[in-house]
Protein backbone atom coordinates (compact mmCIF):
# COMPACT_ATOMS: atom_id res chain seq x y z
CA UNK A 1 -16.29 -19.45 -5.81
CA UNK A 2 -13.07 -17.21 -5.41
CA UNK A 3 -10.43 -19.14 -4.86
CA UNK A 4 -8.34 -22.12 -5.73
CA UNK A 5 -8.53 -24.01 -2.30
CA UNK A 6 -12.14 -23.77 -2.71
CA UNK A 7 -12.09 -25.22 -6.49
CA UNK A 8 -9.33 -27.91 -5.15
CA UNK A 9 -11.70 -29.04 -2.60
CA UNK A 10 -14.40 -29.31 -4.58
CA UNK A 11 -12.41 -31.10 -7.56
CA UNK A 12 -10.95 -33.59 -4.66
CA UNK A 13 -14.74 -34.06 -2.68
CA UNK A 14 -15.96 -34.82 -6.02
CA UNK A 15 -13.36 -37.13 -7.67
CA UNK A 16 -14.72 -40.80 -7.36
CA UNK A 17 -18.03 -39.18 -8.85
CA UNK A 18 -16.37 -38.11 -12.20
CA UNK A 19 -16.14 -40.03 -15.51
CA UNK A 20 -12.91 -40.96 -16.17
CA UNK A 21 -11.74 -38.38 -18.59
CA UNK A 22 -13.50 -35.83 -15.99
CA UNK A 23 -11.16 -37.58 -13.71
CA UNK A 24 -8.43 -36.93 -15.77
CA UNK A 25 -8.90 -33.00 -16.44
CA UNK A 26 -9.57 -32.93 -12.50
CA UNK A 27 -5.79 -34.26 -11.43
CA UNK A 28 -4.35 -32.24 -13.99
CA UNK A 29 -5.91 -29.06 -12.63
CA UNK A 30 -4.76 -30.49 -9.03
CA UNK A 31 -1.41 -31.27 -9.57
CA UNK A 32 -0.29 -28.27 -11.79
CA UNK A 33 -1.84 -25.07 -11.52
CA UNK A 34 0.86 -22.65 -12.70
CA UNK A 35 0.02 -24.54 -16.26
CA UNK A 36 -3.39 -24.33 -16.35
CA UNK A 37 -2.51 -20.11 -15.24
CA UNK A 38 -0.43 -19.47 -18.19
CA UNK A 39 -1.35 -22.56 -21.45
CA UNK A 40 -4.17 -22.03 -23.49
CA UNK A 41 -7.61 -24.43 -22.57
CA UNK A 42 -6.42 -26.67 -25.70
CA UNK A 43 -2.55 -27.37 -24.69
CA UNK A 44 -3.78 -27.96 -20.95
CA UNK A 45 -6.21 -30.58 -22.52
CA UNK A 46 -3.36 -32.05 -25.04
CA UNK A 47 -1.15 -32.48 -22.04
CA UNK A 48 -4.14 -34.13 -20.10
CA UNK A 49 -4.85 -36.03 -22.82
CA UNK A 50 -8.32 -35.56 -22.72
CA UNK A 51 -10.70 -33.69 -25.60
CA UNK A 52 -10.73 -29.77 -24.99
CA UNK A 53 -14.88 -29.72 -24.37
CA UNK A 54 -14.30 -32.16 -21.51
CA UNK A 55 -12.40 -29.01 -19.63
CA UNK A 56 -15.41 -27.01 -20.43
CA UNK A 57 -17.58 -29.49 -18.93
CA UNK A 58 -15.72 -29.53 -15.56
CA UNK A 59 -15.86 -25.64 -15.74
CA UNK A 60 -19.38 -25.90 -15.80
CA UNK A 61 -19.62 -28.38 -13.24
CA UNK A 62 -17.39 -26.39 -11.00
CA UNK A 63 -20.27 -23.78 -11.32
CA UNK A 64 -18.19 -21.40 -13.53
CA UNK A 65 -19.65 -19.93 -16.80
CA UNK A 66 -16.74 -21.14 -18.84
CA UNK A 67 -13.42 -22.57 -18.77
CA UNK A 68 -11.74 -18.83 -19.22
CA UNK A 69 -13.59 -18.39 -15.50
CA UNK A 70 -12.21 -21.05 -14.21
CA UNK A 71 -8.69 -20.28 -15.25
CA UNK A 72 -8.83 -16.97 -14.09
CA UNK A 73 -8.45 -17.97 -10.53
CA UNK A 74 -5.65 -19.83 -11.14
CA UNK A 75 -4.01 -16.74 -12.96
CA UNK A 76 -4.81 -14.56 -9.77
CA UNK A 77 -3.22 -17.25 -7.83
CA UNK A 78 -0.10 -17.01 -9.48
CA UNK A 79 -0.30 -13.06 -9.73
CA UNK A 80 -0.06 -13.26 -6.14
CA UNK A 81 2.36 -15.86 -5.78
CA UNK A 82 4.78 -17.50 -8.04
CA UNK A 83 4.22 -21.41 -8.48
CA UNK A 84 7.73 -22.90 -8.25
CA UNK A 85 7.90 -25.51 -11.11
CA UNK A 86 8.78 -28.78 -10.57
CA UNK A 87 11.03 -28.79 -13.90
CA UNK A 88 13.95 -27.01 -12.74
CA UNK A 89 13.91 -30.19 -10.12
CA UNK A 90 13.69 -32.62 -13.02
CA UNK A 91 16.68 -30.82 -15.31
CA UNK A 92 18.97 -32.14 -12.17
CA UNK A 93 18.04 -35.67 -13.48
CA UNK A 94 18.38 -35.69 -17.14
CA UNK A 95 22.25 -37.01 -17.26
CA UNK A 96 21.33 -40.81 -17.98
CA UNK A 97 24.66 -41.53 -18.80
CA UNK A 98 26.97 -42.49 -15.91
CA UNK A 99 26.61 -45.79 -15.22
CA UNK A 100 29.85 -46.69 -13.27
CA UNK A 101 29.77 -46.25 -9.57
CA UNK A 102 31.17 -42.85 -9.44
CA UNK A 103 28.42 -41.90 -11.67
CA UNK A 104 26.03 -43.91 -9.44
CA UNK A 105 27.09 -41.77 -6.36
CA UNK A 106 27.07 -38.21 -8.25
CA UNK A 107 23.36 -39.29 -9.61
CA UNK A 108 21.76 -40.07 -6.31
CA UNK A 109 23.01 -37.25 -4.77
CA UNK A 110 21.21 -35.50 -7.32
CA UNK A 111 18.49 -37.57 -6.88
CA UNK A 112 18.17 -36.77 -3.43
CA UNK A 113 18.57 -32.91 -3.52
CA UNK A 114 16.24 -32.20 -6.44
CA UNK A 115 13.54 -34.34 -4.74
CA UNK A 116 13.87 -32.42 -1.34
CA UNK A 117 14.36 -29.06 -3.45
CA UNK A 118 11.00 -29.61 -4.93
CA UNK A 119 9.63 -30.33 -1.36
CA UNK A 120 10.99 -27.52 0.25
CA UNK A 121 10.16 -25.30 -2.87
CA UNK A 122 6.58 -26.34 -2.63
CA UNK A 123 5.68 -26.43 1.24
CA UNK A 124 3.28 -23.71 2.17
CA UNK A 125 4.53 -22.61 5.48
CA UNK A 126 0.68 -21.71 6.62
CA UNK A 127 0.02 -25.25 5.51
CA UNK A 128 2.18 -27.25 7.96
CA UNK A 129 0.83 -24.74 10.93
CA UNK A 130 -2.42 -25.71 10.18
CA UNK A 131 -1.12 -29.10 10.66
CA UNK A 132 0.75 -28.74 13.54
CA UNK A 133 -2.43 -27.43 15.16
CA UNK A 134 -4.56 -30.01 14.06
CA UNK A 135 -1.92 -32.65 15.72
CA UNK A 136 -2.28 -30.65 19.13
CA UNK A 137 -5.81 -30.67 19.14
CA UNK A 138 -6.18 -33.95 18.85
CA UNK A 139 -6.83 -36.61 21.43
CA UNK A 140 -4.93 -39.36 20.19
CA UNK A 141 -2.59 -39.50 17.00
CA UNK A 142 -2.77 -42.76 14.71
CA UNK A 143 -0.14 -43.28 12.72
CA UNK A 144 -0.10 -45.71 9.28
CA UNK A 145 2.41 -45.96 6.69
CA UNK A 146 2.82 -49.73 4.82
CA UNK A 147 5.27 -51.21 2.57
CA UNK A 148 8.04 -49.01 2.34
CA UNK A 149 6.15 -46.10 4.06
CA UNK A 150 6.55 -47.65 6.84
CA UNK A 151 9.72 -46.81 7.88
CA UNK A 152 8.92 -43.32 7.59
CA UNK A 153 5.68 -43.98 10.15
CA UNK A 154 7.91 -45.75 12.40
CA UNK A 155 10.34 -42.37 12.49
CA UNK A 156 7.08 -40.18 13.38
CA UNK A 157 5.75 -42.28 15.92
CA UNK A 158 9.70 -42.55 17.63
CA UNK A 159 9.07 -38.50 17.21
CA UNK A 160 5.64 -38.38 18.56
CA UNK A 161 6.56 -40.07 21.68
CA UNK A 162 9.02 -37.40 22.92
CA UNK A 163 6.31 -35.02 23.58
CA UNK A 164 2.72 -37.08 24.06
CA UNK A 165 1.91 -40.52 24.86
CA UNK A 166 -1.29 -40.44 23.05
CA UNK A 167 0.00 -42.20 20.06
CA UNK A 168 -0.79 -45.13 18.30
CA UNK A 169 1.66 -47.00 15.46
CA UNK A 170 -1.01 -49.35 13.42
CA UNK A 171 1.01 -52.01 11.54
CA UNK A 172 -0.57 -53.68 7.77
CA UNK A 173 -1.98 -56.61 9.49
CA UNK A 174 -4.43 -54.69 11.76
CA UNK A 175 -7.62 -55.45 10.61
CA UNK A 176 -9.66 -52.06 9.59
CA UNK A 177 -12.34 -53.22 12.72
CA UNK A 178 -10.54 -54.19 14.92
CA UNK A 179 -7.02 -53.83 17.11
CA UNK A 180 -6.53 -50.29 18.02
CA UNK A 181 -8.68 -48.61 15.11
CA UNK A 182 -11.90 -49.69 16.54
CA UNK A 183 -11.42 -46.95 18.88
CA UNK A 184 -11.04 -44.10 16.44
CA UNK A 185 -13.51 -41.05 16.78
CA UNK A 186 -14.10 -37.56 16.50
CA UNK A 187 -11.27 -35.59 17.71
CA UNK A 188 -8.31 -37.95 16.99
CA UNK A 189 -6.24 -37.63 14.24
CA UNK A 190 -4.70 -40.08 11.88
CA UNK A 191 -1.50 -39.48 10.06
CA UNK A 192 -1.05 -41.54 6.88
CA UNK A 193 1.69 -41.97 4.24
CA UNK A 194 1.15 -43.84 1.05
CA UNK A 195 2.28 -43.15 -2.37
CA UNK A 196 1.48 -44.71 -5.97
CA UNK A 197 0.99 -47.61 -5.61
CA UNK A 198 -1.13 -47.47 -2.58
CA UNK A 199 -1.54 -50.06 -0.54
CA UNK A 200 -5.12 -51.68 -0.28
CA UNK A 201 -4.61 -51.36 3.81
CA UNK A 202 -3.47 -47.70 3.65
CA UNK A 203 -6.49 -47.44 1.35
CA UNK A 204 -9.17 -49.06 3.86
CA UNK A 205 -7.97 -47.46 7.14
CA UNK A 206 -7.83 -44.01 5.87
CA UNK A 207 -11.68 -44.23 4.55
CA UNK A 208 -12.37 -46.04 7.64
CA UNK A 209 -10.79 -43.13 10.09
CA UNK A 210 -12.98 -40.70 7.90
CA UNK A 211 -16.19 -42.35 8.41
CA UNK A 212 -15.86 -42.25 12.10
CA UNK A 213 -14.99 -38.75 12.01
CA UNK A 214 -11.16 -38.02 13.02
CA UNK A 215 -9.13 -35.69 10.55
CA UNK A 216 -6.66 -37.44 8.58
CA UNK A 217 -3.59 -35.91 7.29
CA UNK A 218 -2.37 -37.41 4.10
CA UNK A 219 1.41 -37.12 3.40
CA UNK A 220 1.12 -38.70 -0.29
CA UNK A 221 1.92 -37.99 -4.52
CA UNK A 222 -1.22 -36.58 -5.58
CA UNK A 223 -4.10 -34.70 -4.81
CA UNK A 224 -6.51 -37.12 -6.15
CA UNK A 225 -4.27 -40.16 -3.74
CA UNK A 226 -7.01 -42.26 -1.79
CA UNK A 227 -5.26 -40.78 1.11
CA UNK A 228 -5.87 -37.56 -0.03
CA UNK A 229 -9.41 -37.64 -0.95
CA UNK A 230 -10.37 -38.11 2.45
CA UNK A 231 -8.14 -35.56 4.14
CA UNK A 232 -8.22 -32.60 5.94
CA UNK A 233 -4.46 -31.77 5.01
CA UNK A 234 -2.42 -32.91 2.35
CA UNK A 235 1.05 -32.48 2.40
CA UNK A 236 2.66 -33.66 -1.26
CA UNK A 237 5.68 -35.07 -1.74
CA UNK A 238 7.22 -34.62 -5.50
CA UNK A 239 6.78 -37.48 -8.20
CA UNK A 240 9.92 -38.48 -9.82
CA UNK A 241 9.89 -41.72 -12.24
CA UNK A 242 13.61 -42.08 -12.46
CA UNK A 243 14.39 -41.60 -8.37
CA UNK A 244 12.87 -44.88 -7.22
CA UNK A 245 13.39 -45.31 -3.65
CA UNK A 246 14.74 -41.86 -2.85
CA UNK A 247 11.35 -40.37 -2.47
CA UNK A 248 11.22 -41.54 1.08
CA UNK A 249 13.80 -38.66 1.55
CA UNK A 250 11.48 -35.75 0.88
CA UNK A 251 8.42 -38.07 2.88
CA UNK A 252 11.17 -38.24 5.82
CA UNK A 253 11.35 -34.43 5.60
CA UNK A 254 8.05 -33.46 5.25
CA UNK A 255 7.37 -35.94 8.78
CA UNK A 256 10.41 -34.24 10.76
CA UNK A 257 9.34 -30.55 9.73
CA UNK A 258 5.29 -31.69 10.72
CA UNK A 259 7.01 -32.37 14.28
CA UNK A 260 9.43 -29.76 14.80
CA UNK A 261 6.30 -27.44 13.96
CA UNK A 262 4.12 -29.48 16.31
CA UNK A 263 6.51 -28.49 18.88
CA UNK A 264 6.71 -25.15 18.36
CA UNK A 265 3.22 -25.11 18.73
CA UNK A 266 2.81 -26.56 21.69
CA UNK A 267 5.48 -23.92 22.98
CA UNK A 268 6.19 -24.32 26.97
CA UNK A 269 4.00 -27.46 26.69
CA UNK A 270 6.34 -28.98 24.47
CA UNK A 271 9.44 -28.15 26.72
CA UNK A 272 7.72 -29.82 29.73
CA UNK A 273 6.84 -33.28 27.69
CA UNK A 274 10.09 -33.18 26.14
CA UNK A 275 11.56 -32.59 29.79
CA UNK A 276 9.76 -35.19 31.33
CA UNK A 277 10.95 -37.79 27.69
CA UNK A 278 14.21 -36.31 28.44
CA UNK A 279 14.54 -37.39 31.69
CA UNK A 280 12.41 -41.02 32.04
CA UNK A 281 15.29 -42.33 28.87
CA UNK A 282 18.24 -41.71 31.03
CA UNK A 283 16.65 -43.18 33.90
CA UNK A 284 16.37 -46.57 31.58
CA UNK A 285 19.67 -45.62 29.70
CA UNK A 286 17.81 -47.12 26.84
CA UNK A 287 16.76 -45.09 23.17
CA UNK A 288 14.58 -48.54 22.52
């Protein structure tokens, strides 16, 4: 094993198999790398809060001789490119004090930029082709996003209209066997957004989507997410306690860039379906 996509895959394949402080010392490793490249094996397990031996015993159950193996590919991983860290996003929200609602206006526009700095920051470029292919190959999109997710769902689906009609919005009530997921197969792709906590639907459907074989793209907080677990991408959006709501602004982002690269895949096809969107709305003079 030479890389870290291969150790994150097999960390993420093998998750709901783990012991719970395995489980533990697997996230960590997931969700920051650029500490595990540069703290010693005993801070990485402090911060975990897990007993030091228990990172040797995922080593070893990665396959690796020792834990010092195992964070040596991290090391070459940020040798060969610099991790951004997720604290200079957090410094922007340490100023707990304004409470009136100037202060309430200055703080969520802090809010909001550090969350979508993180994003941006964090977004592997070769990462959201790789999606944008996957979207194009596929022979029908399903789209799920419950609870407050959903409005972000609702945005990619308006999206994913403009340039294919092979596109399905699934709504929470859908039973996992029936309504339009019944049809799911090999070669379709589904397109889910859930964060902590995730919702028991989001849950189902995504595991369900996966056992008949379509690729699922997970646009979620964490690695080790349900969503994630199961998919073929994952596309993270940045965990802060203290933001609340406003991380449906870097989940909004994250679904515009995944079309805008979708159609810049699909180059002259794009224009043509666009065209042919373009033209069938003024004929209706309706955006419904």
């Amino acid at each position: 094993m030479q890389t870290i996509d291969e150790v994150n895959l097999l960390l993420r394949s093998s998750y709901e198999q783990m012991s719970p402080h395995m489980k533990r010392a697997a996230k960590y490793l997931l969700e920051n790398p650029e500490e595990v490249a540069v703290h010693s094996m005993r801070t990485i397990a402090k911060n975990a809060g897990i007993h030091p031996t228990t990172m040797v015993r995922l080593a070893r159950e990665l396959s690796f001789s020792g834990y010092n193996d195992l964070r040596a590919i991290y090391q070459n991983k940020v040798k060969q490119k610099k991790v951004p860290h997720v604290e200079q996003a957090k410094a922007l929200l340490t100023d707990s004090a304004r409470s009136d609602i100037r202060g309430i206006i200055e703080r969520s526009r802090e809010d909001a930029l550090a969350s979508l700095a993180s994003t941006y920051e964090n977004l592997d470029p070769e990462l959201l082709k790789a999606v944008a292919q996957t979207i194009w190959k596929s022979s029908h999109l399903y789209l799920i996003g419950f609870r407050s997710s959903y409005a972000v769902a609702s945005l990619l689906y308006y999206r994913s209209l403009m340039f294919t009609p092979d596109v399905s919005l699934l709504e929470a009530r859908t039973s996992v066997h029936g309504g339009k997921l019944r049809y799911i197969k090999p070669g379709d792709v589904m397109i889910a957004i859930a964060t902590e906590p995730y919702s028991n639907s989001s849950t189902e459907m995504v595991k369900y989507a996966a056992a008949k074989g379509a690729d699922i793209i997970a646009i979620t907080d964490s690695m080790v997410s349900p969503l994630a677990v199961a998919a073929k991408h994952v596309l993270l959006v940045p965990k802060f306690d203290n933001v609340g709501y406003d991380y449906l602004i870097p989940s909004i982002a994250i679904g515009n860039l995944i079309m805008s690269a979708a159609i810049r895949v699909g180059g002259k096809k794009s224009l043509t379906r666009l065209e042919y969107s373009d033209k069938h709305t003024e004929e209706f003079l309706s955006f419904d």
